[in-house]
C-alpha atoms as a PDB file:
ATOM      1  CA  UNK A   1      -0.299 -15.682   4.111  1.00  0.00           C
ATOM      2  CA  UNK A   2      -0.705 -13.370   1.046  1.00  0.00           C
ATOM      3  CA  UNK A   3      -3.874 -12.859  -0.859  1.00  0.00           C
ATOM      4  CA  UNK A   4      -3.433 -12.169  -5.249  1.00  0.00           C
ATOM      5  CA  UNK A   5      -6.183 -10.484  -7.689  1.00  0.00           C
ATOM      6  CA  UNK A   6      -5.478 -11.229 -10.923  1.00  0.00           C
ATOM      7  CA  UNK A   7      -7.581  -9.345 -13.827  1.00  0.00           C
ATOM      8  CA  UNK A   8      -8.727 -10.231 -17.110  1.00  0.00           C
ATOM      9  CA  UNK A   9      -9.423  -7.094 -19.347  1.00  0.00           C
ATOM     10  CA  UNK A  10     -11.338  -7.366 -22.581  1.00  0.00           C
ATOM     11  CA  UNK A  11      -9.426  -5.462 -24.900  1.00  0.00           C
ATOM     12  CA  UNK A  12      -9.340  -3.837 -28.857  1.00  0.00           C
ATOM     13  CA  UNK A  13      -6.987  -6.364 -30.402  1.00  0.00           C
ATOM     14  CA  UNK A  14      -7.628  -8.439 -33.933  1.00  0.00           C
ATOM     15  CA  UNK A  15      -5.108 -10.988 -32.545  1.00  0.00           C
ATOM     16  CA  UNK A  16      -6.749 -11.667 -28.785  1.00  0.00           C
ATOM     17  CA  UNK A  17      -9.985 -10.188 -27.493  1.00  0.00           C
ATOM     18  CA  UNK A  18      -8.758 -10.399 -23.520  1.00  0.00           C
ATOM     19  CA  UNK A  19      -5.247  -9.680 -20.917  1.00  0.00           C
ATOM     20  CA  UNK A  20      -4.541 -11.230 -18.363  1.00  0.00           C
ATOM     21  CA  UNK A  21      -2.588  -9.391 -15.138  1.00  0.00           C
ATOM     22  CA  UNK A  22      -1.909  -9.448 -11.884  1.00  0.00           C
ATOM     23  CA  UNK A  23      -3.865  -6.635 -10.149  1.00  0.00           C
ATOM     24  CA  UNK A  24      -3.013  -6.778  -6.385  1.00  0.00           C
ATOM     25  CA  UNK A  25      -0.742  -8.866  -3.819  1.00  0.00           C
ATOM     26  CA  UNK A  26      -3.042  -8.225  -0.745  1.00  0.00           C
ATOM     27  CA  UNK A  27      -0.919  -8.021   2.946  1.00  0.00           C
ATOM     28  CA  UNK A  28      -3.214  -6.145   4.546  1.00  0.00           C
ATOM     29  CA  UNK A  29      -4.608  -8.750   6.814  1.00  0.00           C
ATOM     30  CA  UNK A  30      -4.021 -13.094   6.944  1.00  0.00           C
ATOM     31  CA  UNK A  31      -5.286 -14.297   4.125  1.00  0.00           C
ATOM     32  CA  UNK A  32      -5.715 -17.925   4.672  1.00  0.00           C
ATOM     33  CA  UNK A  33      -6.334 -20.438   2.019  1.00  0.00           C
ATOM     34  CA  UNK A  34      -9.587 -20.674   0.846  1.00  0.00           C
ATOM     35  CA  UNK A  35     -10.919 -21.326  -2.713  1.00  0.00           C
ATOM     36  CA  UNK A  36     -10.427 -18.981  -5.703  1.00  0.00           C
ATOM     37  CA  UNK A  37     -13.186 -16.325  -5.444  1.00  0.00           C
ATOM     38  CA  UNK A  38     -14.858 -14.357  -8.632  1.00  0.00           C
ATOM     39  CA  UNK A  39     -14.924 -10.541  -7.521  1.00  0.00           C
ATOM     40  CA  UNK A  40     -16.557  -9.464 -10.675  1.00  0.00           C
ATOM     41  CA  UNK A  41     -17.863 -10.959 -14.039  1.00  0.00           C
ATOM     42  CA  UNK A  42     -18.746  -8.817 -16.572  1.00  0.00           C
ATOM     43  CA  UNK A  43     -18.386  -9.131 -20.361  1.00  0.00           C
ATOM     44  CA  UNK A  44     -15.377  -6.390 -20.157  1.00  0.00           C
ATOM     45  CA  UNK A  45     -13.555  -7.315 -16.882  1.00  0.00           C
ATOM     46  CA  UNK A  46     -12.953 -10.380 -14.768  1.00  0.00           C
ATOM     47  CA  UNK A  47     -11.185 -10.098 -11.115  1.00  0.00           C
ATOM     48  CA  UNK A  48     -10.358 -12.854  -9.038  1.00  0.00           C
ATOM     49  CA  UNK A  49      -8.881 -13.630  -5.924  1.00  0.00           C
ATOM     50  CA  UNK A  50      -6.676 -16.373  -4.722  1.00  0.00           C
ATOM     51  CA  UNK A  51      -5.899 -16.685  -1.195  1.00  0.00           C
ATOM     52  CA  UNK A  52      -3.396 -18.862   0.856  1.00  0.00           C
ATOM     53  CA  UNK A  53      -0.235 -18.036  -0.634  1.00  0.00           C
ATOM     54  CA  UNK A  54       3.327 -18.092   1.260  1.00  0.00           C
ATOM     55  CA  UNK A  55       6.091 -15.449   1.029  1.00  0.00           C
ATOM     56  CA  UNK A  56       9.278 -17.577   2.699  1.00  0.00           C
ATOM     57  CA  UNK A  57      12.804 -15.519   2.275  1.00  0.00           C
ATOM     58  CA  UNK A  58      15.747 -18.050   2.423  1.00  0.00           C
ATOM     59  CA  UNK A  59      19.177 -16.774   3.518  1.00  0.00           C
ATOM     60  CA  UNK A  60      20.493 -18.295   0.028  1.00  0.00           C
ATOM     61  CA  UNK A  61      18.535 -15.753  -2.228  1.00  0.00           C
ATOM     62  CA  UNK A  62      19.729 -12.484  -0.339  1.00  0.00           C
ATOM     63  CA  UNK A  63      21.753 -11.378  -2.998  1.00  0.00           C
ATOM     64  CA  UNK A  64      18.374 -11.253  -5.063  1.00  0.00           C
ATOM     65  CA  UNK A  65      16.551  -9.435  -2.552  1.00  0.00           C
ATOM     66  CA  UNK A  66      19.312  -6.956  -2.219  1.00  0.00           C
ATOM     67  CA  UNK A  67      19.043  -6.563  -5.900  1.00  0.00           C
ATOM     68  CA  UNK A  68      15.375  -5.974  -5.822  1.00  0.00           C
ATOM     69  CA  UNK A  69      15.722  -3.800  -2.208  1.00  0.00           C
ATOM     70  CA  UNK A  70      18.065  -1.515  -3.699  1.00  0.00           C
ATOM     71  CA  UNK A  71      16.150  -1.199  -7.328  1.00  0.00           C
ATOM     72  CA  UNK A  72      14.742   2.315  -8.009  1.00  0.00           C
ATOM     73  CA  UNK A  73      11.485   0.811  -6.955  1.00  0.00           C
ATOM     74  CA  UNK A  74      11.263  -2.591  -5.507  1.00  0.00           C
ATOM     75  CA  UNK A  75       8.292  -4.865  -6.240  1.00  0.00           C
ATOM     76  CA  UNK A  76       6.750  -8.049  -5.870  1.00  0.00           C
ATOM     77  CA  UNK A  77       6.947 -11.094  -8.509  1.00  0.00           C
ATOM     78  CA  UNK A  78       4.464 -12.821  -8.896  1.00  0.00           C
ATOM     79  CA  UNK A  79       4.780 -16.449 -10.663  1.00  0.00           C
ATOM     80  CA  UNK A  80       0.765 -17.196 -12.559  1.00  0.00           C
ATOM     81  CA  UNK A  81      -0.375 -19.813 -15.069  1.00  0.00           C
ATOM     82  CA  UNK A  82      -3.615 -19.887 -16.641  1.00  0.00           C
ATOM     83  CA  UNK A  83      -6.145 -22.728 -15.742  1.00  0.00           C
ATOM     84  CA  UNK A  84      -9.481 -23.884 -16.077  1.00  0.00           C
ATOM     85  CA  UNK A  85     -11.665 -22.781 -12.908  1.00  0.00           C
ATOM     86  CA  UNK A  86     -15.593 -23.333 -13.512  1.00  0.00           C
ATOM     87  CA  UNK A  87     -15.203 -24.087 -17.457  1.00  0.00           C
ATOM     88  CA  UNK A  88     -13.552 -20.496 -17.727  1.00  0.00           C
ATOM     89  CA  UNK A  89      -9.867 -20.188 -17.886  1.00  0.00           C
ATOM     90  CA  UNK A  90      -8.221 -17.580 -15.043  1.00  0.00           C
ATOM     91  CA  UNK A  91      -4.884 -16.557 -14.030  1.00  0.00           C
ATOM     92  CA  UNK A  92      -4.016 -18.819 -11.443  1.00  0.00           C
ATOM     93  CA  UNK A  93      -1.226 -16.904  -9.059  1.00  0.00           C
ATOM     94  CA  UNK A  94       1.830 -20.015  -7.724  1.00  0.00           C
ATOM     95  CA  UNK A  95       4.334 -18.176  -6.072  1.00  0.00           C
ATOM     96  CA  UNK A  96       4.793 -14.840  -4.478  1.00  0.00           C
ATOM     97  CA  UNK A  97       8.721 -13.645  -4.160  1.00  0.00           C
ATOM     98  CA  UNK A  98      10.986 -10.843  -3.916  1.00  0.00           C
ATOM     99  CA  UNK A  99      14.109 -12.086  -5.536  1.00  0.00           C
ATOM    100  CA  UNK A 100      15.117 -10.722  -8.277  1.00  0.00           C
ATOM    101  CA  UNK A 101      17.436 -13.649  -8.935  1.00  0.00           C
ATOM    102  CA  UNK A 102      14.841 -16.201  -8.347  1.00  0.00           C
ATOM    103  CA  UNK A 103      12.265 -14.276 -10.666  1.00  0.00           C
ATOM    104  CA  UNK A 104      14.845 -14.437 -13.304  1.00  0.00           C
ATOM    105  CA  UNK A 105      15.462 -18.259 -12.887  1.00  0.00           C
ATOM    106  CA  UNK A 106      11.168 -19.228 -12.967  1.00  0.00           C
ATOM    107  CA  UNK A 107      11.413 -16.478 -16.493  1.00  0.00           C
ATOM    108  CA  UNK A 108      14.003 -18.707 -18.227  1.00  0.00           C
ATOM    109  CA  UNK A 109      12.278 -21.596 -17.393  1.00  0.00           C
ATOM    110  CA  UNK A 110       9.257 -20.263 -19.567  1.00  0.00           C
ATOM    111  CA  UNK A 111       7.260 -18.938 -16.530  1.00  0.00           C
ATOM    112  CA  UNK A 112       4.785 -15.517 -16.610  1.00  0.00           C
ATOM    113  CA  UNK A 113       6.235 -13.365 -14.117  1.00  0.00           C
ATOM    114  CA  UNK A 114       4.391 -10.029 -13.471  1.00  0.00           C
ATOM    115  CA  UNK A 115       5.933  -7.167 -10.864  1.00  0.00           C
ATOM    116  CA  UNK A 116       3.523  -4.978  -8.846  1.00  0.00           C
ATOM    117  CA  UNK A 117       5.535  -2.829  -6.453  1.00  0.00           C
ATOM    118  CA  UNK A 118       5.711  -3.514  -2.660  1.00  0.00           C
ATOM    119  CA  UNK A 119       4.473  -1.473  -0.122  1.00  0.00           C
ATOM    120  CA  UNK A 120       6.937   0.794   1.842  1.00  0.00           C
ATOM    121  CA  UNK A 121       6.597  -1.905   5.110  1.00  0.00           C
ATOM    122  CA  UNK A 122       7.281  -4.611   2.430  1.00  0.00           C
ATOM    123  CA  UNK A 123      10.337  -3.093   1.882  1.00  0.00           C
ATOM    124  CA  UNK A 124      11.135  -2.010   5.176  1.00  0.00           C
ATOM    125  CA  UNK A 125      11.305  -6.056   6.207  1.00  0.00           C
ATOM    126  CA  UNK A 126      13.305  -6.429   2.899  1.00  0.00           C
ATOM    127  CA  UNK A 127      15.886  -4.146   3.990  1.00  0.00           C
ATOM    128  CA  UNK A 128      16.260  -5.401   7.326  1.00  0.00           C
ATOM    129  CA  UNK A 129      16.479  -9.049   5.563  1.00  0.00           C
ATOM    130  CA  UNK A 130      19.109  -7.664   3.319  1.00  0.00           C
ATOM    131  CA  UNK A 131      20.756  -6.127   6.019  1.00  0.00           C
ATOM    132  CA  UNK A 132      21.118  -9.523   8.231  1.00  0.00           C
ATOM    133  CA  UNK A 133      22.042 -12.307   5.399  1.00  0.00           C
ATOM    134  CA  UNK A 134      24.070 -10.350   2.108  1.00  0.00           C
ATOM    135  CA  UNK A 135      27.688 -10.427   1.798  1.00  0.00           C
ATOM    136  CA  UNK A 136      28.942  -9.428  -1.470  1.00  0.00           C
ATOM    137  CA  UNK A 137      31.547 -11.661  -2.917  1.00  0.00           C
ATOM    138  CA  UNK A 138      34.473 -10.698  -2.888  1.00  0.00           C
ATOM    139  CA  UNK A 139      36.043  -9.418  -6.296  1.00  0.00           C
ATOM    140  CA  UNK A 140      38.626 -11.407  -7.788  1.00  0.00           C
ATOM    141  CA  UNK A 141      41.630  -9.744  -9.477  1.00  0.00           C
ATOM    142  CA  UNK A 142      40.448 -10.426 -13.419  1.00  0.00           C
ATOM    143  CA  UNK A 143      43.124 -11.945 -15.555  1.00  0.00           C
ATOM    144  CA  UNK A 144      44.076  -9.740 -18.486  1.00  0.00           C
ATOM    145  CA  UNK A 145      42.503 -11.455 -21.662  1.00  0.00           C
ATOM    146  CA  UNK A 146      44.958 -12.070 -24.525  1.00  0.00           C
ATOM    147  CA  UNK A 147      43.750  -8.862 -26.449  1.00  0.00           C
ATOM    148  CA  UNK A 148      45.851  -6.813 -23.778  1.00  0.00           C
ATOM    149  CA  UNK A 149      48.703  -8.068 -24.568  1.00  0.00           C
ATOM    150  CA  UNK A 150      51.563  -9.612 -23.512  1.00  0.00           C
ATOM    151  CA  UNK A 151      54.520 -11.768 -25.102  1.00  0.00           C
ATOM    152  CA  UNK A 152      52.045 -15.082 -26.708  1.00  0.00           C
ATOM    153  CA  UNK A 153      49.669 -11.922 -28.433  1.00  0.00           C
ATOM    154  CA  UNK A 154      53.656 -10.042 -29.504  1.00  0.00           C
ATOM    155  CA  UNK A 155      54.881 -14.058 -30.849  1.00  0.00           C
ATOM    156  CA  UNK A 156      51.446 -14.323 -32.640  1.00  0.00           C
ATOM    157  CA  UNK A 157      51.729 -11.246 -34.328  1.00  0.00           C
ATOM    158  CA  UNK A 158      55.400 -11.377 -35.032  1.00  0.00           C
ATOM    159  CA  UNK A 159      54.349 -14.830 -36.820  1.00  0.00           C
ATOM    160  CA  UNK A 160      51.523 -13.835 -38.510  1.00  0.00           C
ATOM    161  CA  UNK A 161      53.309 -11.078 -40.314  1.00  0.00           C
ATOM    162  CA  UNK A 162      55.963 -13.286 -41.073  1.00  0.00           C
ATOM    163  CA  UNK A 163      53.760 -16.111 -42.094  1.00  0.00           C
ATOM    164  CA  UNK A 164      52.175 -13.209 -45.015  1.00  0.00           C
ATOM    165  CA  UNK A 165      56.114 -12.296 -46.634  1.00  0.00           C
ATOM    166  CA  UNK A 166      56.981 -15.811 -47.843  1.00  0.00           C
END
């Protein structure tokens, strides 16, 4: 189980006077589920953590964790939506992953995704996971589009130019 702080900033804005981020995935020890605790409350900065939250790698999504394990630095996504918690609202972290792929797919659905980067052991297990489940596709030979030519593009042309003399 993985722990999240998420962080809300005041900041010097005419069009919103806070931000909301994720601050921290915590791995350091279990972090069962428990409910969402304030960590500090001030008029310029809010932290929270949530606790309780799963990391699961399915053999399906390796080619998104290869793509994030072989990225100049690979990170975590982290999947939040703001809520009401106490009559304030907070960035509520939902899901942890470490496919790029899947990050991608919770984005186009209209999702806030934030990346922190993992921690070297993180990425260690990453690799290994990689290492076990990815096989590339194999490449297909590409079929030549019609701008390349061949004889339909040389009888299109042929009537075109014809086509333009009568």
């Amino acid at each position: 189980m993985l722990g999240v702080v998420t962080q809300r900033k005041a900041i010097a804005s005419r069009w919103q006077s806070h931000l909301w981020r994720v601050l921290a995935v915590l791995v350091d020890r279990a972090y069962d589920a428990a409910p969402p605790q304030c960590l500090l409350a001030d008029a310029d900065d809010q932290q929270w953590r949530f606790t309780g939250l799963e990391l699961q790698l399915h053999s399906d999504e390796a080619e998104g964790y290869f793509l994030n394990a072989t990225a100049t630095t690979p990170c975590w996504f982290v999947m939040s939506r703001p809520e009401e918690i106490d009559g304030a609202e907070v960035l509520v972290p939902k899901k942890i992953t470490l496919s790029y792929n899947e990050a991608a797919r919770l984005m186009d659905g209209g999702e806030q995704v934030e990346t922190l980067p993992a921690p070297a052991e993180i990425v260690e297990r990453l690799h290994h996971f990689v290492a076990t489940w990815y096989r590339p596709e194999d490449k297909r030979k590409r079929k030549k589009p019609s701008f390349e030519g061949g004889a339909g593009v040389d009888l299109m042309a042929r009537a075109e130019g014809n086509h333009g003399r009568q």
